[in-house]
PDB file of N, CA and C in Angstrom:
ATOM      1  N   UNK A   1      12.491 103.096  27.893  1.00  0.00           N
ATOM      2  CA  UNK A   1      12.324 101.663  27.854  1.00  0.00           C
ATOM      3  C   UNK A   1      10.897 101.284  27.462  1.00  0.00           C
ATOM      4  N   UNK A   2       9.971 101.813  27.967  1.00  0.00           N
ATOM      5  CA  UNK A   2       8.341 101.422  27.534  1.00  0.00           C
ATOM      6  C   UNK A   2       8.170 101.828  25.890  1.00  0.00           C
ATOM      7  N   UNK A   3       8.844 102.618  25.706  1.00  0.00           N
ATOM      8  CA  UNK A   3       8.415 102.880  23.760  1.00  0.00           C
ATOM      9  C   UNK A   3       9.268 101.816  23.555  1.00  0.00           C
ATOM     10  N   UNK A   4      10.076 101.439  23.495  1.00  0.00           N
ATOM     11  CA  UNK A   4      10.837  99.620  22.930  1.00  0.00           C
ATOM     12  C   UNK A   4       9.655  98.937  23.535  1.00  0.00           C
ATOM     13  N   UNK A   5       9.513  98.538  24.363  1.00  0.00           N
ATOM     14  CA  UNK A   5       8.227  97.774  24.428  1.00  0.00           C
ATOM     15  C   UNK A   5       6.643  97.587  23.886  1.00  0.00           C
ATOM     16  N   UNK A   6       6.447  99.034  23.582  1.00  0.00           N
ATOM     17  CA  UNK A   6       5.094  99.234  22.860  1.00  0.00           C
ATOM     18  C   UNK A   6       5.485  98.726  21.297  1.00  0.00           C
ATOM     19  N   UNK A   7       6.845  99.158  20.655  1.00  0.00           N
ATOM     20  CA  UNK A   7       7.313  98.588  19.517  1.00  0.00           C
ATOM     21  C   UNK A   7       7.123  97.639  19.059  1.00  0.00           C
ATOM     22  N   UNK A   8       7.673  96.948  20.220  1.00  0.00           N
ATOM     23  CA  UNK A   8       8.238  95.249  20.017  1.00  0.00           C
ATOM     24  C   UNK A   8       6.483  94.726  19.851  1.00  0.00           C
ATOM     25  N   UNK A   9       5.465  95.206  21.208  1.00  0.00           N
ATOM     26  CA  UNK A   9       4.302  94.835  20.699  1.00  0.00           C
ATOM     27  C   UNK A   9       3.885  95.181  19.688  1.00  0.00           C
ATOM     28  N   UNK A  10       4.031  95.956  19.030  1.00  0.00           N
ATOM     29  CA  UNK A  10       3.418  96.055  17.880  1.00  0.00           C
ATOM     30  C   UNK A  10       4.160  95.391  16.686  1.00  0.00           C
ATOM     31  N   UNK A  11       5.383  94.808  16.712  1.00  0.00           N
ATOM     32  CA  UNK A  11       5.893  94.036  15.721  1.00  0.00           C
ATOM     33  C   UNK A  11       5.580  92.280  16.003  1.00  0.00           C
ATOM     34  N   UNK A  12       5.570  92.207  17.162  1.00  0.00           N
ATOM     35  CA  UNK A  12       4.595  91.034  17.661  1.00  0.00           C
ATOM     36  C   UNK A  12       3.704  91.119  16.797  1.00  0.00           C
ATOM     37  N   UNK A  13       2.323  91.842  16.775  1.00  0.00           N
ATOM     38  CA  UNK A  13       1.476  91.597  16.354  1.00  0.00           C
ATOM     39  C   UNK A  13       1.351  91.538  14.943  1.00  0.00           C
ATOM     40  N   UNK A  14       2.527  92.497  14.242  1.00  0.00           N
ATOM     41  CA  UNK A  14       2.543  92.255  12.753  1.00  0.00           C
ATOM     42  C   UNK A  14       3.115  91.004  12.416  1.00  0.00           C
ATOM     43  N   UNK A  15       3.333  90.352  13.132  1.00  0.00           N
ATOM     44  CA  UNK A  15       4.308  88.985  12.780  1.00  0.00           C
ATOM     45  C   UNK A  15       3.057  87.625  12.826  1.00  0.00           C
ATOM     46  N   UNK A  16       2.894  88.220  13.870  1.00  0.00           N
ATOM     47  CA  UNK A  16       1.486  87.289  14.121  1.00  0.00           C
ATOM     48  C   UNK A  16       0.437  87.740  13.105  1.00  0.00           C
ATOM     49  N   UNK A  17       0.518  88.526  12.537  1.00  0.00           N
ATOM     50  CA  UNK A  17      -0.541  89.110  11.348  1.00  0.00           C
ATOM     51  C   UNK A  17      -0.180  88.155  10.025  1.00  0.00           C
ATOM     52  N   UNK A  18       1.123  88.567   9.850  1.00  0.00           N
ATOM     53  CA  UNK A  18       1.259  88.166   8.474  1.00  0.00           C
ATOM     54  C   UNK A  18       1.552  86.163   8.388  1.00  0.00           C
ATOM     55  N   UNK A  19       2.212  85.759   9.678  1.00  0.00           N
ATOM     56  CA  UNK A  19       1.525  84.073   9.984  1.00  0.00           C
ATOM     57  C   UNK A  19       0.648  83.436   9.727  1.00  0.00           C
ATOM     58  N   UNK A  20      -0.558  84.293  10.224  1.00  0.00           N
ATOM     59  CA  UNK A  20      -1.734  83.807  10.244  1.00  0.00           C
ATOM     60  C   UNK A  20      -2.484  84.007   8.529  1.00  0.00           C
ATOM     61  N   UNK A  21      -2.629  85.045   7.975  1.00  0.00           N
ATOM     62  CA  UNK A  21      -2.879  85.358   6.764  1.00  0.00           C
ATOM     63  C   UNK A  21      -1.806  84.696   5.602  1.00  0.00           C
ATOM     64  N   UNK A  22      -0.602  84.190   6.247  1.00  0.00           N
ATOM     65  CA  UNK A  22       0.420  83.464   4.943  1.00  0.00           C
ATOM     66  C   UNK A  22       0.122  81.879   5.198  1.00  0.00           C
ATOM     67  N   UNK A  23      -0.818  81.499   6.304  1.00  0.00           N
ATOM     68  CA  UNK A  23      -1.296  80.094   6.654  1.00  0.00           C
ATOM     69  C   UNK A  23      -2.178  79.770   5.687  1.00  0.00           C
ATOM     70  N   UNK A  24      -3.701  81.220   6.199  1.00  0.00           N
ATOM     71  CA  UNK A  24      -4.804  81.064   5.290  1.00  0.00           C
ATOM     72  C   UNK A  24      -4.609  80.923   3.983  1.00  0.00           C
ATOM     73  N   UNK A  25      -3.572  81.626   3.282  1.00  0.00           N
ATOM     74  CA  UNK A  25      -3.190  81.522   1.690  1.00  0.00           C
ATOM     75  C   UNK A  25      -2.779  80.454   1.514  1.00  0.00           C
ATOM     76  N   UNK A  26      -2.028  79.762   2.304  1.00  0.00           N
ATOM     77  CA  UNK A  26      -2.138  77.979   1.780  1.00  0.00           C
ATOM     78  C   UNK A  26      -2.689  77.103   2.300  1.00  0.00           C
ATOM     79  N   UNK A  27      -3.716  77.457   3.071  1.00  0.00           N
ATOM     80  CA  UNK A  27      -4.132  76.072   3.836  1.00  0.00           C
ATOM     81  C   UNK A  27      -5.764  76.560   3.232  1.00  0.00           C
ATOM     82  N   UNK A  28      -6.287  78.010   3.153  1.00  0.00           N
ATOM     83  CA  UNK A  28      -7.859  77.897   2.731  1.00  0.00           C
ATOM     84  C   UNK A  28      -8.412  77.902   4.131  1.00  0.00           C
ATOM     85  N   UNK A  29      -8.119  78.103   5.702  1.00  0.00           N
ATOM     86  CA  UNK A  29      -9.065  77.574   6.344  1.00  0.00           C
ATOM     87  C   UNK A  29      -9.495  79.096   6.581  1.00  0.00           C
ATOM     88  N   UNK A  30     -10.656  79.594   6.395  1.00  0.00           N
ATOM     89  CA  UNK A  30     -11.562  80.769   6.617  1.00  0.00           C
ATOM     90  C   UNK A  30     -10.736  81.518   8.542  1.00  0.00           C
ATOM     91  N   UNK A  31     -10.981  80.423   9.483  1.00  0.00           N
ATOM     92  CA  UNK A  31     -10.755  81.243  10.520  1.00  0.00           C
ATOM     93  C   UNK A  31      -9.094  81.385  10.717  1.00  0.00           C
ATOM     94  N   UNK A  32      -8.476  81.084   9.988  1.00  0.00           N
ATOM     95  CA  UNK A  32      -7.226  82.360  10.103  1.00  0.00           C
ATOM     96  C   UNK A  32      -7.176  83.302   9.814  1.00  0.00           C
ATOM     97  N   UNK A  33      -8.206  83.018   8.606  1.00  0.00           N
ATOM     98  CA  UNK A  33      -8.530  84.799   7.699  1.00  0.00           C
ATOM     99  C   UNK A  33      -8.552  85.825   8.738  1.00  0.00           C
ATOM    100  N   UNK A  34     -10.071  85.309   9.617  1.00  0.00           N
ATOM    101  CA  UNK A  34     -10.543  85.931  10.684  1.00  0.00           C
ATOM    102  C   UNK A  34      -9.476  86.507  12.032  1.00  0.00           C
ATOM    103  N   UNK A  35      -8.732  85.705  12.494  1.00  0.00           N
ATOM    104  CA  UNK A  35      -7.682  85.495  13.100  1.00  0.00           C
ATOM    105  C   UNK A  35      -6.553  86.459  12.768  1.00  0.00           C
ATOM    106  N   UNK A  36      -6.054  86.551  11.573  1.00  0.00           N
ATOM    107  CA  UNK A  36      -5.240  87.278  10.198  1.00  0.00           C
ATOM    108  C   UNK A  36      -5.757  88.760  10.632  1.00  0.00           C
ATOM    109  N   UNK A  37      -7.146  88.940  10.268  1.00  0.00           N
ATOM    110  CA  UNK A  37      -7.472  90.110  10.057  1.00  0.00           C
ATOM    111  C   UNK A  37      -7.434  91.118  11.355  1.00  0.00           C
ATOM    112  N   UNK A  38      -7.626  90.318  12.573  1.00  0.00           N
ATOM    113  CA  UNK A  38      -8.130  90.297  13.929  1.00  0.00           C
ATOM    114  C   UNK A  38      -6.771  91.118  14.463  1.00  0.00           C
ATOM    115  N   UNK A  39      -5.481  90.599  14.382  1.00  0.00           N
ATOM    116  CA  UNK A  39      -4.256  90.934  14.354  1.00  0.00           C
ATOM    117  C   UNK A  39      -3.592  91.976  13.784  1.00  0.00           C
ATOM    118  N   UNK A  40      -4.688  92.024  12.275  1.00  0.00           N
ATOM    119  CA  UNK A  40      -4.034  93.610  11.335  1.00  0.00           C
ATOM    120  C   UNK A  40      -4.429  94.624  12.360  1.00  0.00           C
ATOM    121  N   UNK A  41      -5.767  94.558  13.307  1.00  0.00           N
ATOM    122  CA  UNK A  41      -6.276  95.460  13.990  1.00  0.00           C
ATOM    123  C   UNK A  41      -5.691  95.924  15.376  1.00  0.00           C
ATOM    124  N   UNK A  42      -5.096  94.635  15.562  1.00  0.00           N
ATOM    125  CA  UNK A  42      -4.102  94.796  17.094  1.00  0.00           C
ATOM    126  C   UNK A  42      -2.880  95.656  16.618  1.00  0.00           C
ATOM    127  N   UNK A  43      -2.211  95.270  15.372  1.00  0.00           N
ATOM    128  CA  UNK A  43      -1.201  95.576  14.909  1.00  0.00           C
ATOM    129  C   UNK A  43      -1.704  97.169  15.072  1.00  0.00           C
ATOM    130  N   UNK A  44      -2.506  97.808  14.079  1.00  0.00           N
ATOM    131  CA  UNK A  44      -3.027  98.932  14.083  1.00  0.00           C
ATOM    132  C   UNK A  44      -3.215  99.645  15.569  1.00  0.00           C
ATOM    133  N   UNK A  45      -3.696  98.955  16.637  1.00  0.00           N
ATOM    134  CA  UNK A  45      -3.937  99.562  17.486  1.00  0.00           C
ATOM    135  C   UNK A  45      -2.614 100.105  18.402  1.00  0.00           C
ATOM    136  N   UNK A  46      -1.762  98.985  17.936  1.00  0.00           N
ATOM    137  CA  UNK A  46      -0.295  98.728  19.030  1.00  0.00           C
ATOM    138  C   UNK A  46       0.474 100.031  18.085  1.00  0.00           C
ATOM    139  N   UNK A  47       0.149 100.308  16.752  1.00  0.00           N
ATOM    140  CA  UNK A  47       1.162 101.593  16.121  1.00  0.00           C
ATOM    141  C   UNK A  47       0.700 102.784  16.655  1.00  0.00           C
ATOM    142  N   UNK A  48      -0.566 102.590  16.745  1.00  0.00           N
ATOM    143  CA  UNK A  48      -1.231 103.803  17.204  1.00  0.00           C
ATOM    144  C   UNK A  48      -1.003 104.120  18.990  1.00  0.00           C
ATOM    145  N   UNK A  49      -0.673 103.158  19.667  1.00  0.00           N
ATOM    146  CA  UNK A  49      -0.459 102.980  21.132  1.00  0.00           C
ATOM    147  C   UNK A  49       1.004 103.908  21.030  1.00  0.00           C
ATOM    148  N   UNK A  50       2.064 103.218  19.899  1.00  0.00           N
ATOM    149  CA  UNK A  50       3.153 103.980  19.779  1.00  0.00           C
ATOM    150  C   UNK A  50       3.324 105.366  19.712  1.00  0.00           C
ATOM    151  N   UNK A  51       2.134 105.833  18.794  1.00  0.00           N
ATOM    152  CA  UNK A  51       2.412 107.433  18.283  1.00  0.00           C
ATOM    153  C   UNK A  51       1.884 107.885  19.414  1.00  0.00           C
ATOM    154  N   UNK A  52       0.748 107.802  19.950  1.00  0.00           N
ATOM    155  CA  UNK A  52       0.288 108.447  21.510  1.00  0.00           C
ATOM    156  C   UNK A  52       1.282 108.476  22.383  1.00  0.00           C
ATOM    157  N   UNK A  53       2.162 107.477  22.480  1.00  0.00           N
ATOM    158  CA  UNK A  53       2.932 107.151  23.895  1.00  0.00           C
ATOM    159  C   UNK A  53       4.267 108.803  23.161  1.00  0.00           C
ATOM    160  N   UNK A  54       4.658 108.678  22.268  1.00  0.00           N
ATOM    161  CA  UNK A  54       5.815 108.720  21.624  1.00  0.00           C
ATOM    162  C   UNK A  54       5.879 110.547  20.816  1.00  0.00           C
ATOM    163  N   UNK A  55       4.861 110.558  19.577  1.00  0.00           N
ATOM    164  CA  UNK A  55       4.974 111.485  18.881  1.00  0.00           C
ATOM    165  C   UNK A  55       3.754 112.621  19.428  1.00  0.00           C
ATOM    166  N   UNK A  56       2.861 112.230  19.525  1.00  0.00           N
ATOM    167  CA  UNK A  56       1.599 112.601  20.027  1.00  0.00           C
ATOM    168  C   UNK A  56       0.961 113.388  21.444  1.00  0.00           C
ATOM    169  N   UNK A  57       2.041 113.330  22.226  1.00  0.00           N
ATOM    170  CA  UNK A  57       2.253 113.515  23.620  1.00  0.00           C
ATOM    171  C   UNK A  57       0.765 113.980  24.074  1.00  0.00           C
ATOM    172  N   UNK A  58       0.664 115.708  23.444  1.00  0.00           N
ATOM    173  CA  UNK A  58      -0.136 116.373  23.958  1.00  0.00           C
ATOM    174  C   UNK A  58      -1.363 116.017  23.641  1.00  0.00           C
ATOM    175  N   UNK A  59      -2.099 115.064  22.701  1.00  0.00           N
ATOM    176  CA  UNK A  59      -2.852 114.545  21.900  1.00  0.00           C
ATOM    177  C   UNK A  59      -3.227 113.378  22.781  1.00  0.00           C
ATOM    178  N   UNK A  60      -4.907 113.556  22.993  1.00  0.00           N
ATOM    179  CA  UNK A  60      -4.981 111.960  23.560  1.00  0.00           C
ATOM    180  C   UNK A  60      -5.767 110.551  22.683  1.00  0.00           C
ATOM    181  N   UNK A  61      -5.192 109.872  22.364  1.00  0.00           N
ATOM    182  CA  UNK A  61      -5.457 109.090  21.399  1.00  0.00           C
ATOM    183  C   UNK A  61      -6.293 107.659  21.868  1.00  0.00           C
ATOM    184  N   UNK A  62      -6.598 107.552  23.068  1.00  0.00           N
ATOM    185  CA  UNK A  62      -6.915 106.580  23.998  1.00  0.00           C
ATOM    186  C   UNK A  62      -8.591 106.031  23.290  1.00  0.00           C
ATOM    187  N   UNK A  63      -9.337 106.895  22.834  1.00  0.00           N
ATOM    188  CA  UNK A  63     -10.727 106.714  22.375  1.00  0.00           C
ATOM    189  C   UNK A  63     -10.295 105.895  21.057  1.00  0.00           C
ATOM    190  N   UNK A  64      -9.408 106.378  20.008  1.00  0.00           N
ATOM    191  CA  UNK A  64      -9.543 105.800  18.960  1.00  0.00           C
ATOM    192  C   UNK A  64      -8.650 104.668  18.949  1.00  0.00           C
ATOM    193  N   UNK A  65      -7.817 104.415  20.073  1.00  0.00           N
ATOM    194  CA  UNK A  65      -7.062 102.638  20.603  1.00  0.00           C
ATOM    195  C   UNK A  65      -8.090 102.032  20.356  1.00  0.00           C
ATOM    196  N   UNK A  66      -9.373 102.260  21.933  1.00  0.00           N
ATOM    197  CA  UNK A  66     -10.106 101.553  21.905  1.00  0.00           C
ATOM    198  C   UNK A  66     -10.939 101.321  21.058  1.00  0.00           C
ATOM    199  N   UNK A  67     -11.261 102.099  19.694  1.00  0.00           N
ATOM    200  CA  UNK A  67     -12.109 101.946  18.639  1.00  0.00           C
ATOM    201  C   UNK A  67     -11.454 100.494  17.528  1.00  0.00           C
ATOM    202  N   UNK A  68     -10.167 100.715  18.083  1.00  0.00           N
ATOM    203  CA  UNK A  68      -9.660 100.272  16.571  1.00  0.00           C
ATOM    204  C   UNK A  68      -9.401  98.343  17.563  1.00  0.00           C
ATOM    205  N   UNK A  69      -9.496  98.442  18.694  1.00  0.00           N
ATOM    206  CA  UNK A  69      -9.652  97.368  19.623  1.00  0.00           C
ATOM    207  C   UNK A  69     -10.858  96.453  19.502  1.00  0.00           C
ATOM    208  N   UNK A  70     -11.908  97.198  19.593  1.00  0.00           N
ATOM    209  CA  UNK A  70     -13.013  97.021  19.305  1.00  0.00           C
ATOM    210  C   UNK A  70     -13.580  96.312  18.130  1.00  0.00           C
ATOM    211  N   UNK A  71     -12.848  96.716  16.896  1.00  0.00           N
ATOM    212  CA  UNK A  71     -13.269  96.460  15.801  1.00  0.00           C
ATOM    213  C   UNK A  71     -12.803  94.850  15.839  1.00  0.00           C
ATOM    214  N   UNK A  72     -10.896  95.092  15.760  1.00  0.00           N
ATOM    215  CA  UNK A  72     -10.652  94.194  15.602  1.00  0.00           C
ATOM    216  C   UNK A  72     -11.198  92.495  16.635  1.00  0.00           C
ATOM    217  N   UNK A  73     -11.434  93.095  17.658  1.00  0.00           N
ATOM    218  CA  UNK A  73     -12.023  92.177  18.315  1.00  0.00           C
ATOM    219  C   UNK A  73     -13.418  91.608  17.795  1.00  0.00           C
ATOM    220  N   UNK A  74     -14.021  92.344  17.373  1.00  0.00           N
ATOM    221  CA  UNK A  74     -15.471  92.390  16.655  1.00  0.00           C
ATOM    222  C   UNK A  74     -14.907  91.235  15.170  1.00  0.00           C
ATOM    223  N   UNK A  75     -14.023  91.570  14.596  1.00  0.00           N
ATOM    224  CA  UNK A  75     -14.052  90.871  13.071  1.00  0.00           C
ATOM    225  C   UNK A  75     -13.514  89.107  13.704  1.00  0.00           C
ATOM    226  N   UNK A  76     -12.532  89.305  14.635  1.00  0.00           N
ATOM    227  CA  UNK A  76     -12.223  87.697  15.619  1.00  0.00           C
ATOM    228  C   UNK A  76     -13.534  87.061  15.717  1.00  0.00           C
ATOM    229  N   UNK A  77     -14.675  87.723  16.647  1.00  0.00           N
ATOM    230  CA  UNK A  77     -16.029  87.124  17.704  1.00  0.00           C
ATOM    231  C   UNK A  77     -16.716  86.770  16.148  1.00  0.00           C
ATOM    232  N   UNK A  78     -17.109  87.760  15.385  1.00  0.00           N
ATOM    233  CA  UNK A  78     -18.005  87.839  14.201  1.00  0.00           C
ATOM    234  C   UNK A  78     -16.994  86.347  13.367  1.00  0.00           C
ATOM    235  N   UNK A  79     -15.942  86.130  13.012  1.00  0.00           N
ATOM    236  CA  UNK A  79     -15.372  84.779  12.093  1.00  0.00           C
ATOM    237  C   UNK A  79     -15.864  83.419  12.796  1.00  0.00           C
ATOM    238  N   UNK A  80     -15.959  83.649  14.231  1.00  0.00           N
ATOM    239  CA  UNK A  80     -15.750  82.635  15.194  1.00  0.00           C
ATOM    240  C   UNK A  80     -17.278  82.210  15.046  1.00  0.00           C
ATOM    241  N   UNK A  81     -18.071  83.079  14.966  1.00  0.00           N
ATOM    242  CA  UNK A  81     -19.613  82.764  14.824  1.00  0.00           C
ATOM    243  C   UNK A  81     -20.177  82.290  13.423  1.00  0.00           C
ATOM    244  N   UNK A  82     -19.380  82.721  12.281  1.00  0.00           N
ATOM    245  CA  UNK A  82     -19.827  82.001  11.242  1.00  0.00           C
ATOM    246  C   UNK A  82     -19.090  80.801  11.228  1.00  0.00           C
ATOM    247  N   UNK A  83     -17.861  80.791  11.964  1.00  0.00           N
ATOM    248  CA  UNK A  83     -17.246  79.617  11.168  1.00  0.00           C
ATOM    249  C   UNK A  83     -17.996  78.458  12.299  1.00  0.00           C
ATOM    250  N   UNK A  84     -17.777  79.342  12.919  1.00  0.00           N
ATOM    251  CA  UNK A  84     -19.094  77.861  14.593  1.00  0.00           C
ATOM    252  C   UNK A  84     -20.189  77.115  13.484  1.00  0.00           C
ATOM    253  N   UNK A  85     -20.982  77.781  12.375  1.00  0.00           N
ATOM    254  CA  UNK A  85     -21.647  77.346  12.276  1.00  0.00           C
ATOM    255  C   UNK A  85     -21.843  77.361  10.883  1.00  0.00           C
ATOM    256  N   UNK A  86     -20.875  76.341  10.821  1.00  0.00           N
ATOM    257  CA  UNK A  86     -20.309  75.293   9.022  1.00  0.00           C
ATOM    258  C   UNK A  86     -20.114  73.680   9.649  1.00  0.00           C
TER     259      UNK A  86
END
């Protein structure tokens, strides 16, 4: 039951990925981009949550979650700070 759930999060987040980035393509507003991009990284992190939980067993993948967490959180804070200040 928890790998359907890590799934589903991670198709969550691709859904919410491609929303946000099919907004920015018609609306132009910069922080969906940010938002957009922020999400490719959750998305990324939630596939990668999958293969650890799933294919990966013996493999611990927990450092490079949080790397790829990190980032994406980083490209969100970093849009939010330029676009703060337009």
């Amino acid at each position: 039951m928890d790998k359907l759930i890590y799934g589903l999060c991670a198709l969550t987040a691709l859904t919410c990925a491609f929303l946000l980035l099919r907004s920015h393509a018609r609306s132009g507003f910069r922080i969906l981009l940010w938002s957009g991009l922020c999400f490719v990284g959750l998305t990324a992190n939630n596939v990668l949550l999958v293969l650890d939980k799933t294919l990966f067993t013996h493999v611990d993948l927990s450092s490079w979650r949080l790397l790829l967490a990190l980032v994406a959180m980083t490209l969100l804070v970093t849009g939010l700070v330029i676009e703060g200040d337009r």
